[in-house]
N, C-alpha and C. Protein backbone atom coordinates (compact mmCIF):
# COMPACT_ATOMS: atom_id res chain seq x y z
N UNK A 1 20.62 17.32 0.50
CA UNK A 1 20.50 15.90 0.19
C UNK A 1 19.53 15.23 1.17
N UNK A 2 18.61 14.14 0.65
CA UNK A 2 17.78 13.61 1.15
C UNK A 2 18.35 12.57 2.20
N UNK A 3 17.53 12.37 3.36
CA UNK A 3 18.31 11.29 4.01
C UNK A 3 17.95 9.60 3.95
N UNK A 4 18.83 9.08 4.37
CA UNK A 4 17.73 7.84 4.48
C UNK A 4 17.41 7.23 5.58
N UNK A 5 15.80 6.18 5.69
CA UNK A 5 15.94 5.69 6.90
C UNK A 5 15.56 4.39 6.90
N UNK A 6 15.35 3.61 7.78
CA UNK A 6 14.79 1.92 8.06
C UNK A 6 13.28 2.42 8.85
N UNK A 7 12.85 1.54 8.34
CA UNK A 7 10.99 1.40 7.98
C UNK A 7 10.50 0.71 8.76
N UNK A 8 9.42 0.67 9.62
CA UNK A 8 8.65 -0.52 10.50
C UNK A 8 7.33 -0.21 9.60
N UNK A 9 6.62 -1.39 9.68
CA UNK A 9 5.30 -1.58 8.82
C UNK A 9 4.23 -0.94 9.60
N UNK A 10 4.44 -0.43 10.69
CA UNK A 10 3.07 0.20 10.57
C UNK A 10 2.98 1.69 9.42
N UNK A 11 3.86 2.38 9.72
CA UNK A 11 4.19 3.70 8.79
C UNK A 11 3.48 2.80 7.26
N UNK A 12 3.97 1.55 6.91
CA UNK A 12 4.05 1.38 5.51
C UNK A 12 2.86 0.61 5.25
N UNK A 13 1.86 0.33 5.94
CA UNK A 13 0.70 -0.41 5.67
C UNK A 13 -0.46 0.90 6.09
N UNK A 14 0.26 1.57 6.97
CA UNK A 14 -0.87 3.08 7.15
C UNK A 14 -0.84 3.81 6.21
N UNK A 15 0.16 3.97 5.33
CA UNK A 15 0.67 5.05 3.94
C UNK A 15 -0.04 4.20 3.19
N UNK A 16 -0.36 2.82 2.82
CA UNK A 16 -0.63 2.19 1.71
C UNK A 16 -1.94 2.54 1.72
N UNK A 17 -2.92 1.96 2.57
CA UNK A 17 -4.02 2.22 2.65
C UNK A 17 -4.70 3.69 2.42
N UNK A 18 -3.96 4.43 2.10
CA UNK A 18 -4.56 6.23 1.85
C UNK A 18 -3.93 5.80 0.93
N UNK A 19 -3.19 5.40 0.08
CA UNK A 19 -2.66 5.33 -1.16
C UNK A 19 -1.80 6.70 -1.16
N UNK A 20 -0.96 6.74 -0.11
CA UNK A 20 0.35 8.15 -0.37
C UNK A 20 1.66 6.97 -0.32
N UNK A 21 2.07 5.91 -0.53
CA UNK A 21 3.30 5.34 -0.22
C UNK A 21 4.02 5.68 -0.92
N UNK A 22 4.26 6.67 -1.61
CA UNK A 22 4.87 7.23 -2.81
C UNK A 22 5.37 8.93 -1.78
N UNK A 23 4.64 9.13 -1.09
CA UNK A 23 5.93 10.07 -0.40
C UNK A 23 6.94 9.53 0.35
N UNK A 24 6.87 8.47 0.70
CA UNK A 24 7.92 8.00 1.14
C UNK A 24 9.71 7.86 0.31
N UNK A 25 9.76 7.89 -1.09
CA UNK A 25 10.61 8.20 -2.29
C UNK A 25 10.49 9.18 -2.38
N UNK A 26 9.98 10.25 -2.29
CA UNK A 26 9.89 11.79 -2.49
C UNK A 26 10.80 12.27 -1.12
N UNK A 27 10.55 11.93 0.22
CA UNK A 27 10.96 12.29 0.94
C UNK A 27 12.44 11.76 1.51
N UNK A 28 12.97 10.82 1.08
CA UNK A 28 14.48 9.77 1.73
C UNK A 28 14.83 9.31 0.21
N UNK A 29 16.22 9.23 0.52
CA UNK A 29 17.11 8.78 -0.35
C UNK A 29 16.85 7.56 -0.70
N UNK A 30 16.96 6.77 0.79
CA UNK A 30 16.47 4.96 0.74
C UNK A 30 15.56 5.01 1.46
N UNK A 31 15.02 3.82 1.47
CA UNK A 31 14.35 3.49 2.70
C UNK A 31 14.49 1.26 2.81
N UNK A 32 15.07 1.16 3.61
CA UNK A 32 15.44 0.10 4.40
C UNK A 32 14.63 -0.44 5.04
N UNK A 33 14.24 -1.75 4.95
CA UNK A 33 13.34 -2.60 5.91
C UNK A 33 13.89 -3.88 6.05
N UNK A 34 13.56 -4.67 7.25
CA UNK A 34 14.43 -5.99 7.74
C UNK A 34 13.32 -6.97 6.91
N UNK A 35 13.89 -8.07 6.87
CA UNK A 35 12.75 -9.08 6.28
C UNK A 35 11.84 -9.26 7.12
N UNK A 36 11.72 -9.20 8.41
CA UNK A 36 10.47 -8.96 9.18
C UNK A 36 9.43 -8.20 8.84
N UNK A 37 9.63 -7.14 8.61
CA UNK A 37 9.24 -5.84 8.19
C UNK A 37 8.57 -6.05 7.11
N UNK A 38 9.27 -6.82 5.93
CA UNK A 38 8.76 -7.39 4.64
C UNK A 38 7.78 -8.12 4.65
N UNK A 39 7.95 -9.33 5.60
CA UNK A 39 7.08 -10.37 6.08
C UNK A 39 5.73 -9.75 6.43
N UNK A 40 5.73 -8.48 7.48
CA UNK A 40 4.65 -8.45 7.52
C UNK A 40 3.96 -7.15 6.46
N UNK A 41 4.50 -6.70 5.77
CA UNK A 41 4.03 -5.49 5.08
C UNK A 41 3.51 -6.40 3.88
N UNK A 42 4.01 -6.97 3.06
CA UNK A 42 3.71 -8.27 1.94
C UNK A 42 3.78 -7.39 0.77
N UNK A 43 4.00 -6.37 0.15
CA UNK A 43 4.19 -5.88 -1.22
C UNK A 43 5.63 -5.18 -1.37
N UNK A 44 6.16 -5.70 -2.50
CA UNK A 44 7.42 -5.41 -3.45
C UNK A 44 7.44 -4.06 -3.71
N UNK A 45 8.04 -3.29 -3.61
CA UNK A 45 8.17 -2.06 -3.97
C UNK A 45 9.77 -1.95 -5.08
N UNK A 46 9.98 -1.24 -6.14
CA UNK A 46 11.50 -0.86 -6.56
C UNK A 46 12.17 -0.34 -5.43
N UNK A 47 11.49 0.65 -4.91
CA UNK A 47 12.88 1.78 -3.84
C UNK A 47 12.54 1.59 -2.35
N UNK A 48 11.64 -0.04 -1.94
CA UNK A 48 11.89 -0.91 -0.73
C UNK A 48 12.79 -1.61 -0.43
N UNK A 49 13.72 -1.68 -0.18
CA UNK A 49 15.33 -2.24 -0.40
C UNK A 49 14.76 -3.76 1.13
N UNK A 50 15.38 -4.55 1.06
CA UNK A 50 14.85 -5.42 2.41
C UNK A 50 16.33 -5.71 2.75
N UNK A 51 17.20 -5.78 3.89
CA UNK A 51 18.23 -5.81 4.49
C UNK A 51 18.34 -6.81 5.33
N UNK A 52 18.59 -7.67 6.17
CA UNK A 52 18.84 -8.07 7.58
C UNK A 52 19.97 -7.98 8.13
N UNK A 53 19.90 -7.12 9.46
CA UNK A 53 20.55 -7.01 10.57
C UNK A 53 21.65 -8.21 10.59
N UNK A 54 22.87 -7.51 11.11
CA UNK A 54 23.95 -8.58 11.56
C UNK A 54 24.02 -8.96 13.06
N UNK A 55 23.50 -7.86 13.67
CA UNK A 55 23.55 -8.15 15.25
C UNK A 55 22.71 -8.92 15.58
N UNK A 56 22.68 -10.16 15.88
CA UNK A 56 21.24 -10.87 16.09
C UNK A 56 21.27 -10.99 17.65
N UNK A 57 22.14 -11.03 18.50
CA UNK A 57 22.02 -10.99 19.94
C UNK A 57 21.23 -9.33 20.23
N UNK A 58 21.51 -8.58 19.71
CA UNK A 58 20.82 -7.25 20.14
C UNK A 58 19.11 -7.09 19.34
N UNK A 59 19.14 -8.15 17.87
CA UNK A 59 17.57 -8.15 18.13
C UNK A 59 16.76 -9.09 18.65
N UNK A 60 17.60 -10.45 19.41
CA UNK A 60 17.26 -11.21 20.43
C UNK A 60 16.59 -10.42 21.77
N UNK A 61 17.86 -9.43 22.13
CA UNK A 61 17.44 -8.62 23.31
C UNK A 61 16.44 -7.69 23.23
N UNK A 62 16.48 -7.17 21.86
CA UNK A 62 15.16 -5.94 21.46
C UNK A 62 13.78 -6.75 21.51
N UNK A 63 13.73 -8.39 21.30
CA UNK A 63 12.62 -8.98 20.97
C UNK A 63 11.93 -9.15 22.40
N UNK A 64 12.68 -8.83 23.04
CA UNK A 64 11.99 -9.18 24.99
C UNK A 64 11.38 -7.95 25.02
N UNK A 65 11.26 -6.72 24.55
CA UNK A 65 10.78 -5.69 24.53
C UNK A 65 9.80 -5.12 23.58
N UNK A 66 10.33 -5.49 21.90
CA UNK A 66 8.99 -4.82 21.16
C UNK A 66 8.39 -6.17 20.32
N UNK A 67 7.76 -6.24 19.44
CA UNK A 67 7.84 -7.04 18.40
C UNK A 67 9.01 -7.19 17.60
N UNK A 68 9.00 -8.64 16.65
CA UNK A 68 9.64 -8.57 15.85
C UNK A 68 9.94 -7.71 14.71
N UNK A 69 9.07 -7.14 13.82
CA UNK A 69 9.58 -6.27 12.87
C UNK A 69 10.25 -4.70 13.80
N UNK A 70 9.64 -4.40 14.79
CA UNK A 70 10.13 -2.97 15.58
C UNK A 70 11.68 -3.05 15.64
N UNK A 71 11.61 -4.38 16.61
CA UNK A 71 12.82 -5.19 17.31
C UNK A 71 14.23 -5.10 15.55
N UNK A 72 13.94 -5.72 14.81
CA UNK A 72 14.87 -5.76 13.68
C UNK A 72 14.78 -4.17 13.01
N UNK A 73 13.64 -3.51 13.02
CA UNK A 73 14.19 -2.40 12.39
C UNK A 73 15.08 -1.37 13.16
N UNK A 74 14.68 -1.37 14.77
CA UNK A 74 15.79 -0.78 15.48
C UNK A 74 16.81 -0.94 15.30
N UNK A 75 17.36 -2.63 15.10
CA UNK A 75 18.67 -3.19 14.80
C UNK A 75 18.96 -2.49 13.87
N UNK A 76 18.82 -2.39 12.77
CA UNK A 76 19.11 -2.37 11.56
C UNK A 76 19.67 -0.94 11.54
N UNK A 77 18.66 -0.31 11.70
CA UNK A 77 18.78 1.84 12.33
C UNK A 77 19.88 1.75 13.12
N UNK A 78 20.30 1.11 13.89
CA UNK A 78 21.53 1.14 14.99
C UNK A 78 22.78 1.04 14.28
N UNK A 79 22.38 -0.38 13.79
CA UNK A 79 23.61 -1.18 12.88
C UNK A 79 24.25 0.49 11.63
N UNK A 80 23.18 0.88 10.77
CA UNK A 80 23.29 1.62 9.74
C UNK A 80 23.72 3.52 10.36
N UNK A 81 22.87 3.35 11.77
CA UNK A 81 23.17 5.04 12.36
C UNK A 81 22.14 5.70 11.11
N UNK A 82 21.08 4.96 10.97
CA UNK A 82 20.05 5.85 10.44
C UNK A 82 18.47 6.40 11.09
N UNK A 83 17.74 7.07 10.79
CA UNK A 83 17.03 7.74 11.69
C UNK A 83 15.93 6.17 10.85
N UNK A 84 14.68 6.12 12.18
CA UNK A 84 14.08 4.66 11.85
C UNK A 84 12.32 5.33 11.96
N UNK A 85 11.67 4.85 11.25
CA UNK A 85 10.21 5.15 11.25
C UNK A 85 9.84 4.65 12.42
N UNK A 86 8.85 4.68 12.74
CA UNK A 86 7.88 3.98 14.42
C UNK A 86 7.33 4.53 14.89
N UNK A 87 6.04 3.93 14.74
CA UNK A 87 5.02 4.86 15.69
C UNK A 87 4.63 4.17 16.57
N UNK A 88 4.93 2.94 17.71
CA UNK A 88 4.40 1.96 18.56
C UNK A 88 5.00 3.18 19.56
N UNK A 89 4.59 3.58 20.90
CA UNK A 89 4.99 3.93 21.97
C UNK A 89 6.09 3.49 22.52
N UNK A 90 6.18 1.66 22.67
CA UNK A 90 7.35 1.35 23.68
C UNK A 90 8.63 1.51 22.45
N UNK A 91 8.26 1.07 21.22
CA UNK A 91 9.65 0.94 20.30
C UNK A 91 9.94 2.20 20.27
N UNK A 92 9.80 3.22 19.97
CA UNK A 92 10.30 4.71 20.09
C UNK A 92 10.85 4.82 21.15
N UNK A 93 10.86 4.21 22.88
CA UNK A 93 11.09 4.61 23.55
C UNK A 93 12.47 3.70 23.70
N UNK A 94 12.08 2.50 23.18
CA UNK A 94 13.23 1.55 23.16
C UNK A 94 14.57 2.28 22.18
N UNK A 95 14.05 3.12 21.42
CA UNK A 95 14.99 3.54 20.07
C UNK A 95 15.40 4.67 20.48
N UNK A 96 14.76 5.48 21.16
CA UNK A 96 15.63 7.05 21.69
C UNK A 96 16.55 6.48 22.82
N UNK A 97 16.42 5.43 24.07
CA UNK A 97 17.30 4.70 25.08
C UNK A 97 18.40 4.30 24.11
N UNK A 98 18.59 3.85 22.72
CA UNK A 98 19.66 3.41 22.10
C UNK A 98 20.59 4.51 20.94
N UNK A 99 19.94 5.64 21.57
CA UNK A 99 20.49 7.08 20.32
C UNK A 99 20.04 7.16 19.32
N UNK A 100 18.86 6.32 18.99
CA UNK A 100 18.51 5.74 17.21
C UNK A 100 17.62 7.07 17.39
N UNK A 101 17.86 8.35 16.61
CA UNK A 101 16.47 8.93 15.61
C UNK A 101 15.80 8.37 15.15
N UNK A 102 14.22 8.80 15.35
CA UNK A 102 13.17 8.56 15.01
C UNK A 102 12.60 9.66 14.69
N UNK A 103 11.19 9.04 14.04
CA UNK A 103 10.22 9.84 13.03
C UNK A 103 9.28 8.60 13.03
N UNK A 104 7.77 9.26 13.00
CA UNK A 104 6.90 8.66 12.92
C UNK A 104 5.57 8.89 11.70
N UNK A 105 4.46 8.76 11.48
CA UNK A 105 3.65 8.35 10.24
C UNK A 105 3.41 9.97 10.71
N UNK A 106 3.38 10.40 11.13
CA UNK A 106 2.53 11.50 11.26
C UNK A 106 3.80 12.85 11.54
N UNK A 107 5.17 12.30 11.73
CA UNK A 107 6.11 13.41 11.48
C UNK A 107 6.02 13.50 10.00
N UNK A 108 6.43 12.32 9.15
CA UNK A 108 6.64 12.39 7.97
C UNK A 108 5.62 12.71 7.15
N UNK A 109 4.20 12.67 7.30
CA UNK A 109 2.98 13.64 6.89
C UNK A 109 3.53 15.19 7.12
N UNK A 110 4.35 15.62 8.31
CA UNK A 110 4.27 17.21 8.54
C UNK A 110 5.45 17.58 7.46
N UNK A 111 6.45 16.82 7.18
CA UNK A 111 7.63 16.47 6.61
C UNK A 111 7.19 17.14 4.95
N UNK A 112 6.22 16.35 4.74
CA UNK A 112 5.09 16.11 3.33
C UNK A 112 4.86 17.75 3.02
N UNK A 113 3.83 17.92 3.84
CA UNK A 113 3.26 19.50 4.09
C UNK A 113 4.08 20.28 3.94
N UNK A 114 5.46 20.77 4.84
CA UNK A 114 6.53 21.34 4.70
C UNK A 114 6.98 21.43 3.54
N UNK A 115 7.30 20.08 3.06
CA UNK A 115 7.58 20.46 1.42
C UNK A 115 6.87 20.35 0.16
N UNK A 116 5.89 20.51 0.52
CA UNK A 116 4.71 20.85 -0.22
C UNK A 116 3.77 20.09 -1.55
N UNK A 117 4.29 18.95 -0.89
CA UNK A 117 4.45 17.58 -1.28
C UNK A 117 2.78 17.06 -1.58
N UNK A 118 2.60 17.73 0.12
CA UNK A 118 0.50 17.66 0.26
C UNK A 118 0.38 18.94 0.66
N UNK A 119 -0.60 19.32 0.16
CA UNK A 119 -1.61 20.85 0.24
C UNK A 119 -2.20 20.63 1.62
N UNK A 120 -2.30 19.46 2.03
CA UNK A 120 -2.85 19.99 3.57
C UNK A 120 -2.78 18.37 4.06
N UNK A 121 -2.39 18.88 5.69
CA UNK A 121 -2.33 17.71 6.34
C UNK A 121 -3.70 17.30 7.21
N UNK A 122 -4.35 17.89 7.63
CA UNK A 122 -5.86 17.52 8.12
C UNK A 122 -6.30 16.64 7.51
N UNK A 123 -7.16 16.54 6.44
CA UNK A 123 -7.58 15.44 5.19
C UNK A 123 -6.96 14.42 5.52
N UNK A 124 -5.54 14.40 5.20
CA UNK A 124 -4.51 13.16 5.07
C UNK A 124 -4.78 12.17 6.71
N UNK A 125 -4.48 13.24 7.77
CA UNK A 125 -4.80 12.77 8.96
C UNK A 125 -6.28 11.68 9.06
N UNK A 126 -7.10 12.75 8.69
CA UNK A 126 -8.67 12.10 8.73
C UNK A 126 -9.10 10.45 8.29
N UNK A 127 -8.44 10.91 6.72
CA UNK A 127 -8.15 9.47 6.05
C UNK A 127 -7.65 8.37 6.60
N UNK A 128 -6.33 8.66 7.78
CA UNK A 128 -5.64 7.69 8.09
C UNK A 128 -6.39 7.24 9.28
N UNK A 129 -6.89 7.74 9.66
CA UNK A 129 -7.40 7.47 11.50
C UNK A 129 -8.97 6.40 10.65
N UNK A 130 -9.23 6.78 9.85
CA UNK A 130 -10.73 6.36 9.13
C UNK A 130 -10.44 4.97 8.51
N UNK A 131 -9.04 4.77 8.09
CA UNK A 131 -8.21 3.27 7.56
C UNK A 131 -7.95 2.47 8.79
N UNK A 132 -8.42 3.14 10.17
CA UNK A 132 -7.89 1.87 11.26
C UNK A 132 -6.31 2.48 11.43
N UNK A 133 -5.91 3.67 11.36
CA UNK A 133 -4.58 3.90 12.05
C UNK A 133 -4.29 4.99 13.24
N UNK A 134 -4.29 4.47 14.53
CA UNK A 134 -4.74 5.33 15.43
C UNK A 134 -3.76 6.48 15.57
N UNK A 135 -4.02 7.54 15.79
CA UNK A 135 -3.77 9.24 16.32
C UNK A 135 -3.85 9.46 17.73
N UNK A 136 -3.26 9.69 18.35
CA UNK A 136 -3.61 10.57 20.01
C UNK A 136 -4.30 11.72 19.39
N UNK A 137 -5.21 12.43 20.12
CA UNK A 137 -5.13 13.93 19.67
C UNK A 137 -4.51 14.63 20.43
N UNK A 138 -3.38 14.15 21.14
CA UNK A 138 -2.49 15.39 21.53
C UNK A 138 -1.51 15.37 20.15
N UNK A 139 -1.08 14.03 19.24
CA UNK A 139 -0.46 14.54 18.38
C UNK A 139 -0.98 14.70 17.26
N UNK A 140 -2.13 14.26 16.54
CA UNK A 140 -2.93 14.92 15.70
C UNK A 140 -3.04 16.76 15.88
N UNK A 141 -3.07 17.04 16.98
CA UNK A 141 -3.32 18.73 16.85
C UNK A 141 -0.81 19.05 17.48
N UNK A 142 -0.94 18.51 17.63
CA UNK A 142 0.66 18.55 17.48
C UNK A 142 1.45 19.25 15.78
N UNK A 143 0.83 18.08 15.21
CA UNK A 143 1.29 17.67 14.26
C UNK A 143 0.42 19.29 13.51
N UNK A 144 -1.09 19.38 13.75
CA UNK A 144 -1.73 20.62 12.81
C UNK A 144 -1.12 21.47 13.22
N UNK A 145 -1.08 22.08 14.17
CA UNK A 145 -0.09 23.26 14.76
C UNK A 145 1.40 23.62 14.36
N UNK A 146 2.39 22.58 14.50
CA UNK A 146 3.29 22.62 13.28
C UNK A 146 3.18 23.58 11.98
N UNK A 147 2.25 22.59 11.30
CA UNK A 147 2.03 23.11 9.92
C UNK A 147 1.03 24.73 9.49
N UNK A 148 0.27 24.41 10.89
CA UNK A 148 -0.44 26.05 10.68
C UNK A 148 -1.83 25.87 10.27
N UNK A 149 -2.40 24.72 10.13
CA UNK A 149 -3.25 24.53 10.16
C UNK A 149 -4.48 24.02 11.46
């Protein structure tokens, strides 16, 4: 069974722009985003569900640390005990300090590959870094090595 998770917009405005936002339903059961998240992503999806967090003192406290959409989707991943997209440096770091699993634009590309979803992850990579979505290349060749490419 597929799992599900809560979404931060960079994953979902970097997927849009290559035009793959459609593995994202291939790969999770749901996928969850705070109205922040909504706010800044701006397109309706059927299997984009939009939620808000009940804890608002803990995304008060998350907001001294990441942005707002990071800040509410952590909440939300906490609140739910679901694994949360993010690829910002400090919010991942903020989200493993709180037990929240994570996954990022470029796990869920290897995710893709694995299940054979995309014939190759290089291309996909190329595309995304070429849309304005930055890569380290320690995890760009992370991520190829994984897959074997």
């Amino acid at each position: 069974m597929k799992e599900s998770v809560i979404a931060d917009s960079t994953c979902l405005i970097g997927l849009e722009r290559i035009h793959l936002l459609d593995l994202l339903p291939a790969l999770f059961e749901s996928i969850l985003i705070p109205p922040e998240v909504d706010k800044e992503f701006g397109v309706s999806l059927p299997w984009l569900k939009v939620e808000t967090p009940s804890d608002t003192a803990l995304i008060a406290a998350l907001k001294m640390l990441v942005d707002d959409g990071e800040a509410a989707a952590i909440g939300l991943a906490s609140e739910r005990g679901w694994r949360v997209i993010l690829d910002d440096r400090q919010a991942r770091a903020v989200a493993k300090n709180l037990g929240i699993t994570i996954i990022g634009t470029v796990g869920i590309l290897v995710r893709a590959k694995q299940s054979g979803i995309i014939p190759l992850l290089k291309p996909i990579l190329d595309d995304l870094e070429t849309s304005g979505f930055y890569i380290s290349n320690a995890l760009r060749e992370e991520g190829l090595r994984i897959v074997g490419e």
